[in-house]
C-alpha atoms as a PDB file:
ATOM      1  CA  UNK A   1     213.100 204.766  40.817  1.00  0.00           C
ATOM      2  CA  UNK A   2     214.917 203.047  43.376  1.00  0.00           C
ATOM      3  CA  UNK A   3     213.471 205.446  46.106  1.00  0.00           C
ATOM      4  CA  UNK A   4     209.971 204.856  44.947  1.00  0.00           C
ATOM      5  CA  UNK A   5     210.648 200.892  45.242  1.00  0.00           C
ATOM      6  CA  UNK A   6     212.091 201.260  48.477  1.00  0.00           C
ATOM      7  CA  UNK A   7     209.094 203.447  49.705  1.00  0.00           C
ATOM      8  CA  UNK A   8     206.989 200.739  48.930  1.00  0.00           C
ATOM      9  CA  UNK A   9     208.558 197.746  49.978  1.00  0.00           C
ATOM     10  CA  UNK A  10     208.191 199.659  53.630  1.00  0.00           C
ATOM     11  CA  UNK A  11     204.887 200.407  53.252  1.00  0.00           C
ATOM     12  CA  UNK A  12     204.125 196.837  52.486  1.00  0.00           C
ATOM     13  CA  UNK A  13     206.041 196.019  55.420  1.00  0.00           C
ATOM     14  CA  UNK A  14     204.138 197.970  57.818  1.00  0.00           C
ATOM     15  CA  UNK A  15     201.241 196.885  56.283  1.00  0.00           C
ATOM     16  CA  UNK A  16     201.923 193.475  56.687  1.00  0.00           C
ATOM     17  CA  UNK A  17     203.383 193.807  60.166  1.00  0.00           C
ATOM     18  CA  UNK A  18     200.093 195.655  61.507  1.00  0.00           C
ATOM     19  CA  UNK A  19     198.217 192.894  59.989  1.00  0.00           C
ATOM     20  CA  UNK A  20     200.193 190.393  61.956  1.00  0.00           C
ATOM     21  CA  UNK A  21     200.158 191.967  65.003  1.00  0.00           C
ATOM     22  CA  UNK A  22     195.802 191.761  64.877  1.00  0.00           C
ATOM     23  CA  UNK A  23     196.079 188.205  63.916  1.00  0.00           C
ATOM     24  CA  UNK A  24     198.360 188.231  67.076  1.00  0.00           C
ATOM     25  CA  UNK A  25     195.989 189.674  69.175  1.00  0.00           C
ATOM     26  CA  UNK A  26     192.962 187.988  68.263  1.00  0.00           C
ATOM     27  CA  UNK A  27     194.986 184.546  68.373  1.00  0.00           C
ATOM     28  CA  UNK A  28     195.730 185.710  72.302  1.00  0.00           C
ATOM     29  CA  UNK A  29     191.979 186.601  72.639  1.00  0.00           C
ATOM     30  CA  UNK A  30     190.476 183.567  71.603  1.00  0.00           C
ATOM     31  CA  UNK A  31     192.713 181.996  74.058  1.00  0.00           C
ATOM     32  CA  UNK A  32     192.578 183.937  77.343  1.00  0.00           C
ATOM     33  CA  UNK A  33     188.710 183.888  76.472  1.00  0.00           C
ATOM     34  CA  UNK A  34     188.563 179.965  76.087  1.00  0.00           C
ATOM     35  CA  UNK A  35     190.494 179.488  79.322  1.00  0.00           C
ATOM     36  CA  UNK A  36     188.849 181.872  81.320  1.00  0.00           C
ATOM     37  CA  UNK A  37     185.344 180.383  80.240  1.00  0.00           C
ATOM     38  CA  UNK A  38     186.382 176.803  81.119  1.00  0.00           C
ATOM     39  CA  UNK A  39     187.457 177.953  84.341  1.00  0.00           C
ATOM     40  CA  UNK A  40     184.461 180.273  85.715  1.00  0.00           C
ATOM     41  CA  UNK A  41     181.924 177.221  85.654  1.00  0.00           C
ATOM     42  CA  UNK A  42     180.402 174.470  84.326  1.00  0.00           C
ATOM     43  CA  UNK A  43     177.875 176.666  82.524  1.00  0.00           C
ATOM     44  CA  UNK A  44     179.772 178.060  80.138  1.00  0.00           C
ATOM     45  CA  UNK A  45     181.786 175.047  79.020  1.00  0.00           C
ATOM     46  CA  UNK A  46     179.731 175.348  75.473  1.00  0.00           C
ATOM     47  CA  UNK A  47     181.028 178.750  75.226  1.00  0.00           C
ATOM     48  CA  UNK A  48     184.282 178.312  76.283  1.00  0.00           C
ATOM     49  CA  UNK A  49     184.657 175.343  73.379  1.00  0.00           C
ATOM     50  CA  UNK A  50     183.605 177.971  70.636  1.00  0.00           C
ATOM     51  CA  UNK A  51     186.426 180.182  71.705  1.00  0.00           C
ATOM     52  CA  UNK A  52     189.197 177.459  72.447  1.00  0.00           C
ATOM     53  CA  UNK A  53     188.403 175.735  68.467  1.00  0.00           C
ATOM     54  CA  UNK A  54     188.672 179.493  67.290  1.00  0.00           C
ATOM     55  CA  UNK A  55     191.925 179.519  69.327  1.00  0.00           C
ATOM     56  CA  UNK A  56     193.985 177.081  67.414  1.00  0.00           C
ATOM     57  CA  UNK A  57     192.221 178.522  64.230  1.00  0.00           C
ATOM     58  CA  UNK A  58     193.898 182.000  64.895  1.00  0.00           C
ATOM     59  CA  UNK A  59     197.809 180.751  66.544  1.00  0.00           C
ATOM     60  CA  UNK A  60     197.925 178.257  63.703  1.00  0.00           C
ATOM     61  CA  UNK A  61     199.504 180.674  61.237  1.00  0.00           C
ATOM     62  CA  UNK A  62     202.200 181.593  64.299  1.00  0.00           C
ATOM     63  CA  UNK A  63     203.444 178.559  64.926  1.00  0.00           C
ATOM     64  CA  UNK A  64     203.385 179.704  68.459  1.00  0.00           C
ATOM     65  CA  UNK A  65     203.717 175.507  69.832  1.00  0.00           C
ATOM     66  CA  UNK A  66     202.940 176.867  73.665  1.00  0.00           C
ATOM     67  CA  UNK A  67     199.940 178.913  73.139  1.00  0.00           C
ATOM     68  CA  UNK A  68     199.107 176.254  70.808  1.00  0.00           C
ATOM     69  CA  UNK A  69     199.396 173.782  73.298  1.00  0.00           C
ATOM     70  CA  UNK A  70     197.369 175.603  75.982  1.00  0.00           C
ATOM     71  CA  UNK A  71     194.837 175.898  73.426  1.00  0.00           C
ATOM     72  CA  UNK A  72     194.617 172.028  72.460  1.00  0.00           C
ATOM     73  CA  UNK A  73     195.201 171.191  76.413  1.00  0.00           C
ATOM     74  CA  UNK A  74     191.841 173.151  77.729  1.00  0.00           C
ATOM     75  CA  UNK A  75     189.825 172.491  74.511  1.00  0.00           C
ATOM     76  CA  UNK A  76     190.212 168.437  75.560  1.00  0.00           C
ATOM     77  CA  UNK A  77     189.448 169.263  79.547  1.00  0.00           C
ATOM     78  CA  UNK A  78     185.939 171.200  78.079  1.00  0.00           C
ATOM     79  CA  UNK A  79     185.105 168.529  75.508  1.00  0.00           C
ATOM     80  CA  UNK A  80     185.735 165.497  78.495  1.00  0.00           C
ATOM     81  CA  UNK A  81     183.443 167.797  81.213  1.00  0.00           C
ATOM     82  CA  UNK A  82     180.775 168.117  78.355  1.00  0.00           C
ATOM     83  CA  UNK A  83     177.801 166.307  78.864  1.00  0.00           C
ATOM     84  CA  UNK A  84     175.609 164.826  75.936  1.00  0.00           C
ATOM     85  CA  UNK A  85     172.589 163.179  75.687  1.00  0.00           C
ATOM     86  CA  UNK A  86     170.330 161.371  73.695  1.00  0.00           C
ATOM     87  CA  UNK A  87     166.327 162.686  73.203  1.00  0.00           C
ATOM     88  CA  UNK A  88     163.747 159.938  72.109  1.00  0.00           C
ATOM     89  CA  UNK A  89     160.236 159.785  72.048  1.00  0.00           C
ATOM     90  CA  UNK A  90     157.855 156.431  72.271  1.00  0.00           C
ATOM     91  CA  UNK A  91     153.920 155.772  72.108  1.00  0.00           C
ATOM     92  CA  UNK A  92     152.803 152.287  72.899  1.00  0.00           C
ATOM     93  CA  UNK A  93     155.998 150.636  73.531  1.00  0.00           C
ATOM     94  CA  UNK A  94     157.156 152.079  69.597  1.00  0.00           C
ATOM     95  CA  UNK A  95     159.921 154.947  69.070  1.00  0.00           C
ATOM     96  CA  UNK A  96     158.024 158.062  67.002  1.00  0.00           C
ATOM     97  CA  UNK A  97     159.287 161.183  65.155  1.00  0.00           C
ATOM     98  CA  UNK A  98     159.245 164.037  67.070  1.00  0.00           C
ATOM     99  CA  UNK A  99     160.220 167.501  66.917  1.00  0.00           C
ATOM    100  CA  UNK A 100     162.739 168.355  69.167  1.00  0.00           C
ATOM    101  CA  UNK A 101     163.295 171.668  71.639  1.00  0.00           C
ATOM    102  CA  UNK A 102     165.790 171.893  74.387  1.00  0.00           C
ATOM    103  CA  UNK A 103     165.729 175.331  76.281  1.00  0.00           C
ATOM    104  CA  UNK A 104     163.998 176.669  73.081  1.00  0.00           C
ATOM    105  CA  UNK A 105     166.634 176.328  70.492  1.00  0.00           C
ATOM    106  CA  UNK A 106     165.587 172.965  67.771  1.00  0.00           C
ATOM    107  CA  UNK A 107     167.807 170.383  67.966  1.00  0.00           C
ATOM    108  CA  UNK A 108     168.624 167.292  65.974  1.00  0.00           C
ATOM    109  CA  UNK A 109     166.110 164.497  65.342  1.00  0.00           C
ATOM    110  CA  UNK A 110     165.501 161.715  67.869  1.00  0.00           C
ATOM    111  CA  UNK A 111     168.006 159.298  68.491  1.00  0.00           C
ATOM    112  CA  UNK A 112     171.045 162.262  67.652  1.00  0.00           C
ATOM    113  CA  UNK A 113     173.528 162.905  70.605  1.00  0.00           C
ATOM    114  CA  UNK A 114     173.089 166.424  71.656  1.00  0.00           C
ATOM    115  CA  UNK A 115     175.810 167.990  73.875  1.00  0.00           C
ATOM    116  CA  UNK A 116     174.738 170.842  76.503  1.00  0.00           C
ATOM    117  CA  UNK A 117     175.658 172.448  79.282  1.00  0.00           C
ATOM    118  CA  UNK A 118     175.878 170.641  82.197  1.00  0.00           C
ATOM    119  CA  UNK A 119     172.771 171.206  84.789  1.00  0.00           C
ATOM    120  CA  UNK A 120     168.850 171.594  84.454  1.00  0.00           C
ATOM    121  CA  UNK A 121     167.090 171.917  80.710  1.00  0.00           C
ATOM    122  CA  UNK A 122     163.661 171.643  79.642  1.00  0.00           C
ATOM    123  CA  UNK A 123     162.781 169.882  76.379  1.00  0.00           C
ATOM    124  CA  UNK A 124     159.842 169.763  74.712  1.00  0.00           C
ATOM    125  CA  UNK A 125     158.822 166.999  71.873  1.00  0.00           C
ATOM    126  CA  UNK A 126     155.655 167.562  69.034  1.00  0.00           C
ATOM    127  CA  UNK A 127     154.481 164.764  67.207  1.00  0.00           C
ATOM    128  CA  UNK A 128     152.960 165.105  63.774  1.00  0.00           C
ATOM    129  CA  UNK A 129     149.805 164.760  65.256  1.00  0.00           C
ATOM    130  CA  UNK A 130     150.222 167.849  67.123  1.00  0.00           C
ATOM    131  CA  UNK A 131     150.627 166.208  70.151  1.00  0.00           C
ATOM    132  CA  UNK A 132     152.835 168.367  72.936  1.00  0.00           C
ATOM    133  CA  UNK A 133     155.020 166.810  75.945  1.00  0.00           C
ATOM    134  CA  UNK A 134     157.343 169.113  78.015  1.00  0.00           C
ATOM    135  CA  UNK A 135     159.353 168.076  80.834  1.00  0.00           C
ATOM    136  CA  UNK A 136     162.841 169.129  82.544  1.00  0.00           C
ATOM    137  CA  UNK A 137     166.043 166.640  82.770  1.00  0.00           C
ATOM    138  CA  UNK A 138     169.712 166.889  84.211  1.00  0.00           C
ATOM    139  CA  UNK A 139     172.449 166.820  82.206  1.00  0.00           C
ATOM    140  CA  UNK A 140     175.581 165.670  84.501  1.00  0.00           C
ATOM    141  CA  UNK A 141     178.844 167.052  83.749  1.00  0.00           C
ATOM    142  CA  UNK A 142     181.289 164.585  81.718  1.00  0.00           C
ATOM    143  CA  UNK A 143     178.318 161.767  81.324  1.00  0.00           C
ATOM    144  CA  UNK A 144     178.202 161.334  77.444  1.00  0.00           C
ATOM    145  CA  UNK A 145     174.901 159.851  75.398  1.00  0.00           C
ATOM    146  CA  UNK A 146     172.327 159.946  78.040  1.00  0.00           C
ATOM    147  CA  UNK A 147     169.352 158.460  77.298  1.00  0.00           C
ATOM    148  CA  UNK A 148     166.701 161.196  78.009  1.00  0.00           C
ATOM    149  CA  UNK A 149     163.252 159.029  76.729  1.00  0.00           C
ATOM    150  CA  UNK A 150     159.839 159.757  77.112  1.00  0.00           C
ATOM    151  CA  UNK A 151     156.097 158.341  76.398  1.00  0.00           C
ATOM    152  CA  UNK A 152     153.713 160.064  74.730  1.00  0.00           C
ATOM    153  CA  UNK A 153     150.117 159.644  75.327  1.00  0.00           C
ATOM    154  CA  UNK A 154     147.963 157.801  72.875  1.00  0.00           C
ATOM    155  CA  UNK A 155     145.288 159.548  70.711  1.00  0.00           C
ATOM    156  CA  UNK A 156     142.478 159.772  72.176  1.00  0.00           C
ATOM    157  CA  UNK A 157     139.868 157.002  70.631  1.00  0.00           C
ATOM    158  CA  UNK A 158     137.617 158.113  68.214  1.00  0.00           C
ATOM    159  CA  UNK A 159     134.282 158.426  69.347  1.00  0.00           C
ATOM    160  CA  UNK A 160     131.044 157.234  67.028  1.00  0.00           C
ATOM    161  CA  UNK A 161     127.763 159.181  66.673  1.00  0.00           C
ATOM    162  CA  UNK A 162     125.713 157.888  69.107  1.00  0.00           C
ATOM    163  CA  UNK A 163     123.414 156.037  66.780  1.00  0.00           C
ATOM    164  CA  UNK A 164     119.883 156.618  67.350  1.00  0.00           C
ATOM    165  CA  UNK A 165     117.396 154.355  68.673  1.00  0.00           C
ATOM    166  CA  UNK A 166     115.079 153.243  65.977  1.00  0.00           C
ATOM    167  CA  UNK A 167     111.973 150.842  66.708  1.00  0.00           C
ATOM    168  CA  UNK A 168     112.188 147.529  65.834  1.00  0.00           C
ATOM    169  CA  UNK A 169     109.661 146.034  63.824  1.00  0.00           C
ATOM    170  CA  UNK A 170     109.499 142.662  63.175  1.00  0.00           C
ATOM    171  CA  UNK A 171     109.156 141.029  59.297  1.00  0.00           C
ATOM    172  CA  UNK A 172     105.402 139.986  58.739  1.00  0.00           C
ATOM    173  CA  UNK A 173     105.348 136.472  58.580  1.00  0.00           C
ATOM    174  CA  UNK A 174     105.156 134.951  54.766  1.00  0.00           C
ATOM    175  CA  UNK A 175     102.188 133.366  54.936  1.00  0.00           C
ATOM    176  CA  UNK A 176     100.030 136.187  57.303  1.00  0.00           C
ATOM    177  CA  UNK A 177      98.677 138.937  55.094  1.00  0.00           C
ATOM    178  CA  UNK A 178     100.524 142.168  55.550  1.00  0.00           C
ATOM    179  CA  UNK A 179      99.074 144.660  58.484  1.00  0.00           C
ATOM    180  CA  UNK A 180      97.091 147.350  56.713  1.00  0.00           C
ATOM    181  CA  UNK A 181      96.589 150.690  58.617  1.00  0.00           C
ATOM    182  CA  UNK A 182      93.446 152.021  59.415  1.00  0.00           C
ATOM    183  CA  UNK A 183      92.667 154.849  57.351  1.00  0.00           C
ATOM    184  CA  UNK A 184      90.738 157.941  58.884  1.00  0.00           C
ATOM    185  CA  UNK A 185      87.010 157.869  57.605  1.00  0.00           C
ATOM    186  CA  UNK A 186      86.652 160.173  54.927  1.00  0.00           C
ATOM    187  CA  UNK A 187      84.467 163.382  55.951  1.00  0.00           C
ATOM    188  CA  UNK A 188      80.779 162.954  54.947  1.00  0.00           C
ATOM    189  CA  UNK A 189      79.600 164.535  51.587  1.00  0.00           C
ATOM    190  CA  UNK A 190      78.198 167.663  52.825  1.00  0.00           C
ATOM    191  CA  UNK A 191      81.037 168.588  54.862  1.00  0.00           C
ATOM    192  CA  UNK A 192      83.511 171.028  52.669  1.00  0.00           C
ATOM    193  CA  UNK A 193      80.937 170.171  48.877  1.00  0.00           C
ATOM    194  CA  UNK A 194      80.010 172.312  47.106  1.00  0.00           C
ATOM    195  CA  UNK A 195      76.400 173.428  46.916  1.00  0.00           C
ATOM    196  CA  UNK A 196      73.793 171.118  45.725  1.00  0.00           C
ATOM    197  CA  UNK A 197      71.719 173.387  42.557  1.00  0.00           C
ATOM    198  CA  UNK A 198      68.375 171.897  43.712  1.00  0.00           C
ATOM    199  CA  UNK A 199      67.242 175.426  45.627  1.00  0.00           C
ATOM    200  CA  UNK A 200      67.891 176.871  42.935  1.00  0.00           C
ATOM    201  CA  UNK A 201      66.232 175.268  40.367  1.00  0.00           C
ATOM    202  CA  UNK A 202      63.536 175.054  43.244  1.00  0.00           C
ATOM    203  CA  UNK A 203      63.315 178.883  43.206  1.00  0.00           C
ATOM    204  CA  UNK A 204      63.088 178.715  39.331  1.00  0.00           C
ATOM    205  CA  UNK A 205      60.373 176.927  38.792  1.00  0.00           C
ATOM    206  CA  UNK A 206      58.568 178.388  41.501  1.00  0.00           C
ATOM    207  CA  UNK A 207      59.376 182.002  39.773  1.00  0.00           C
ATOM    208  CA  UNK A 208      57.701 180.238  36.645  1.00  0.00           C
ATOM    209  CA  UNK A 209      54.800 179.097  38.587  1.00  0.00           C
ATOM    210  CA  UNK A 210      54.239 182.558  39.775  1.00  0.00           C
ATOM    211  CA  UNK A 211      54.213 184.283  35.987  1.00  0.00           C
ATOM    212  CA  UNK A 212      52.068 181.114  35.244  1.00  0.00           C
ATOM    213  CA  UNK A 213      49.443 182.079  37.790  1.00  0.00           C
ATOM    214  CA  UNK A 214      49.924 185.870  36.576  1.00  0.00           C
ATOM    215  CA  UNK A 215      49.139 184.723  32.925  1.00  0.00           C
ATOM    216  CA  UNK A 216      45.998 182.626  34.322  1.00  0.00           C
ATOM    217  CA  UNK A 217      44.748 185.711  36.190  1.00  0.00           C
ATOM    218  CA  UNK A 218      45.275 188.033  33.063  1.00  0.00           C
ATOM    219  CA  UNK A 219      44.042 185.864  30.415  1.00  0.00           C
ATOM    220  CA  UNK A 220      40.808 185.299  33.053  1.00  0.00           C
ATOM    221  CA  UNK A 221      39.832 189.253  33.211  1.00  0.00           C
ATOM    222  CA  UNK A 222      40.659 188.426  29.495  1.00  0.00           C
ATOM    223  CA  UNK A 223      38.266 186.162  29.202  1.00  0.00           C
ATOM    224  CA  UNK A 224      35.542 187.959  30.949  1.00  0.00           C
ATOM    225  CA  UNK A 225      35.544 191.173  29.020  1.00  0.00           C
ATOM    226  CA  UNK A 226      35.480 188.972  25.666  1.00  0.00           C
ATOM    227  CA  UNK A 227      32.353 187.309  26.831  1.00  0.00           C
ATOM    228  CA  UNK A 228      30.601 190.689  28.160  1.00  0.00           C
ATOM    229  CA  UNK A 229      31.194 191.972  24.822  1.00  0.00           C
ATOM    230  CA  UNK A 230      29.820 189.198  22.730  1.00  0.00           C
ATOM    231  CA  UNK A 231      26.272 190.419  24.352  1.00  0.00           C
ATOM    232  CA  UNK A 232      25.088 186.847  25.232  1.00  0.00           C
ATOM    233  CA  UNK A 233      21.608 186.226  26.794  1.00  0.00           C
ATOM    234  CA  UNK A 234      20.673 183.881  29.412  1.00  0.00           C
ATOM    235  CA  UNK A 235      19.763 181.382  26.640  1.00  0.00           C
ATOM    236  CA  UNK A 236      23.641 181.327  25.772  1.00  0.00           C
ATOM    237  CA  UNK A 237      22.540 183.224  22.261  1.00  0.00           C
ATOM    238  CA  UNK A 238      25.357 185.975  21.477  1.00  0.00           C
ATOM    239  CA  UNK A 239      24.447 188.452  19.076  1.00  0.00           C
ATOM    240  CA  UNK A 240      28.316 189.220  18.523  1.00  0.00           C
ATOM    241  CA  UNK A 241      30.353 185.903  17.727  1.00  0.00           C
ATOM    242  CA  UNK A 242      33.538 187.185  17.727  1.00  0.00           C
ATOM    243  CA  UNK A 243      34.752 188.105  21.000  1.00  0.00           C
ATOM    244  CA  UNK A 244      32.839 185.212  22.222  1.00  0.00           C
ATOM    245  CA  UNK A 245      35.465 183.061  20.252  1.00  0.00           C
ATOM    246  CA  UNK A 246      38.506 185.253  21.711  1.00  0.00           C
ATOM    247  CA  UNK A 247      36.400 184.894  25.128  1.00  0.00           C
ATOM    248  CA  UNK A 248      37.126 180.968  24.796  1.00  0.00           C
ATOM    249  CA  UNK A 249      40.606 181.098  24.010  1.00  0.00           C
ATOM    250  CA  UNK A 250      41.767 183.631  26.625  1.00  0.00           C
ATOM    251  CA  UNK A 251      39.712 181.513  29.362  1.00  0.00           C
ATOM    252  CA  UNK A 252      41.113 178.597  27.956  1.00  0.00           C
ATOM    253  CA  UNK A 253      45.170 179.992  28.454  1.00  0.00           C
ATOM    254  CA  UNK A 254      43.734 181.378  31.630  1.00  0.00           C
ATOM    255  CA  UNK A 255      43.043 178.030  33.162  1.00  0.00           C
ATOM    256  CA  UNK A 256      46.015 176.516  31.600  1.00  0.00           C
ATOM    257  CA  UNK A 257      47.958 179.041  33.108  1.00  0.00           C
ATOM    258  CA  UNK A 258      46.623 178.664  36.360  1.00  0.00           C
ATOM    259  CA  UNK A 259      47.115 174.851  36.310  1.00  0.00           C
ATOM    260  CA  UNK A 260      50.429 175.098  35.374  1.00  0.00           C
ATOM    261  CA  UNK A 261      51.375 178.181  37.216  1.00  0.00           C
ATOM    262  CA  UNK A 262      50.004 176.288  40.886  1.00  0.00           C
ATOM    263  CA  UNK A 263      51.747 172.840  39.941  1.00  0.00           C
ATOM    264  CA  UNK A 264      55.085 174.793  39.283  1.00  0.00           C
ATOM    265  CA  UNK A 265      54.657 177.208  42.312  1.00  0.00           C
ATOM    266  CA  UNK A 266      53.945 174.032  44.695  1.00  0.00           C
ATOM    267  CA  UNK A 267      56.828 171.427  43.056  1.00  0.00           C
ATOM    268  CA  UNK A 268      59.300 174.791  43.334  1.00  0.00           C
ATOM    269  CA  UNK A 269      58.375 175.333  47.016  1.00  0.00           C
ATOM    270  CA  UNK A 270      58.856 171.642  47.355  1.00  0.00           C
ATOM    271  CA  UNK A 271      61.977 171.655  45.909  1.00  0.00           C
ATOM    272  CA  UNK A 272      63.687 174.072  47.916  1.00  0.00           C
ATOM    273  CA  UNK A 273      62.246 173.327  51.265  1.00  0.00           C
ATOM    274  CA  UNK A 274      63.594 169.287  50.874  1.00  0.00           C
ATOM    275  CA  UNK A 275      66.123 169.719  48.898  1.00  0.00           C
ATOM    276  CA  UNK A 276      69.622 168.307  50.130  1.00  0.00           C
ATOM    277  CA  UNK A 277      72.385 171.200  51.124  1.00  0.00           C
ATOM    278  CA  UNK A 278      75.270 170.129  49.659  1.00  0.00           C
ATOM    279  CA  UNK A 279      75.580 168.079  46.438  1.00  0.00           C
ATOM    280  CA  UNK A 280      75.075 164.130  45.932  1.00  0.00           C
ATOM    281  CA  UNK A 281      77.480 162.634  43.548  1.00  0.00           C
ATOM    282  CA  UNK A 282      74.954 160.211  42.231  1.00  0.00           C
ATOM    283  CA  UNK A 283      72.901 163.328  40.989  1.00  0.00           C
ATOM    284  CA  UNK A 284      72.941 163.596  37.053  1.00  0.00           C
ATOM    285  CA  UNK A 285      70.163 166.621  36.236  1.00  0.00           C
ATOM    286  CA  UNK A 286      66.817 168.026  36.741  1.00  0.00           C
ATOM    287  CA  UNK A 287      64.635 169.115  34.213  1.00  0.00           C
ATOM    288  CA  UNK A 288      60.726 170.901  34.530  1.00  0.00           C
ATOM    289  CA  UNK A 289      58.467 172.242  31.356  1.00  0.00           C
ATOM    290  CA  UNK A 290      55.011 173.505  31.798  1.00  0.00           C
ATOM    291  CA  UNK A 291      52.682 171.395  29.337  1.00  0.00           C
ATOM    292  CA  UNK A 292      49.647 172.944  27.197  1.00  0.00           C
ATOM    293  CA  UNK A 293      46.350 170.783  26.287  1.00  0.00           C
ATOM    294  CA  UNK A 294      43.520 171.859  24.527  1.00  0.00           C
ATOM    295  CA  UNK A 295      40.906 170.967  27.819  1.00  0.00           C
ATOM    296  CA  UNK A 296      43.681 171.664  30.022  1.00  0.00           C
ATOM    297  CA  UNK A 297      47.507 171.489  31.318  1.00  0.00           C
ATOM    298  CA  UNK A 298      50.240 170.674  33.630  1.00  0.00           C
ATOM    299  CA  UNK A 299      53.938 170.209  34.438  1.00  0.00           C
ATOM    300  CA  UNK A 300      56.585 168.256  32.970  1.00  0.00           C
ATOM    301  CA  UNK A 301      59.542 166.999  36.033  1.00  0.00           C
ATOM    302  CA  UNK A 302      62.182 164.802  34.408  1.00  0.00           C
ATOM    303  CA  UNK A 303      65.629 164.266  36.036  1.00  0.00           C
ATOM    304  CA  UNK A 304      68.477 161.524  35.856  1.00  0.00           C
ATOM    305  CA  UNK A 305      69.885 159.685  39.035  1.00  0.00           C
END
């Protein structure tokens, strides 16, 4: 038992003693690094503070009061040779938000100290508005809060529609009538009418006229063979009395139908050849009827206007 208690007491020993020994050697790392940076140029002085602070963070534990003290020594000297400055932005005479860039890496808002590495850096600043300025500055070794300020130009001014140029007409005066417009005359009636119905009705009655004269010249031959066979003398004494009596009749529709058949045939051809071409609003209607007498006949023409 005591053997196996013994065994492990060494093994924790060696344990613990290897463990030292890297906390040793990274203590000594951090330190030869720090100093080495701090002394190869001003550069690096950035770098060479990351390693010094992780310095006394590893010899802490080791109580080692000389590397300790080199530590805390060269970590002052970098920290007194490191520059800083101060990044603002402006537009019209008025400090403005801006994003901030130095060498490409953010940094803090305006008005922060920043510290660098001593020498040439480029910064850039963005407004909200998207508006961009880049420019280079110098950051001198051991000068602290520099101000670094720029102006950025003002939005451009918004530019209005050009308005456009509308005539100007004056108000008619109250007591001069308003200005009427001349209206284009209106196209005469018998451009784009419609047809008048006068030919028409021209051609009709003149058809009528012609079946009018037809019925004259039938009725007449009509007429002629009644009388022939009513075997009348010269002394106007038939011996047959009945187709002298059809004889009448027939000549009598015969000249009846000649009357009216040439009035009809004549107002028809008038009609048509005087009629207007296109239609007159102030015509109403036309109206024609043959007429029948006992000694004779004729034709009715009645019309509105």
């Amino acid at each position: 038992m005591r053997k196996r208690v013994l065994l492990g007491a060494i093994a924790l020993l060696v344990v613990s003693s290897n463990a030292h020994a890297e906390d040793r050697d990274a203590c000594m790392r951090a330190f030869n690094q720090g100093h080495s940076l701090s002394l190869n140029g001003s550069t690096t002085l950035l770098a060479a503070r990351a390693q010094l602070r992780a310095c006394l963070d590893e010899c802490a534990p080791f109580r080692n009061d000389k590397v300790l003290k080199e530590c805390d020594a060269s970590l002052k000297d970098v920290e007194r040779r490191l520059p800083s400055v101060v990044l603002s932005a402006t537009r019209g005479g008025q400090d403005l938000p801006v994003r901030i860039t130095v060498d490409g890496t953010l940094q803090a808002a305006a008005g922060v100290a920043v510290d660098l590495d001593p020498g040439d850096h480029k910064a850039t600043f963005e407004a909200a508005d998207g508006t961009k300025l880049s420019f280079l500055f110098n950051a001198e070794e051991g000068k602290k809060e520099k101000a670094v300020a720029r102006e950025l130009p003002p939005l451009p001014a918004a530019t209005p529609e050009t308005a456009k140029e509308l005539p100007v007409v004056a108000p008619p005066s109250p007591s001069a009538p308003a200005p009427v417009t001349p209206s284009e005359p209106a196209p005469p009636a018998h451009e784009g009418g419609a047809a008048t119905p006068w030919k028409p009705i021209g051609l009709a009655v003149a058809a009528v006229g012609v079946v009018g004269l037809g019925l004259g010249v039938g009725f007449g031959m009509a007429a002629i063979s009644d009388k022939n066979s009513a075997a009348c003398g010269s002394d106007n004494y038939c011996n047959n009395g009945g187709p002298l009596s059809d004889a009448k009749s027939a000549a009598t529709v015969s000249t009846v139908g000649f009357v009216a058949g040439g009035v009809l045939l004549a107002g028809g051809a008038a009609v048509v050849l005087f009629a207007p071409t296109r239609r007159d609003s102030t015509v109403g209607s036309v109206r024609a009827a043959p007429m029948v007498a006992e000694r004779g006949g004729g034709l009715v023409i009645g019309g509105s206007w």
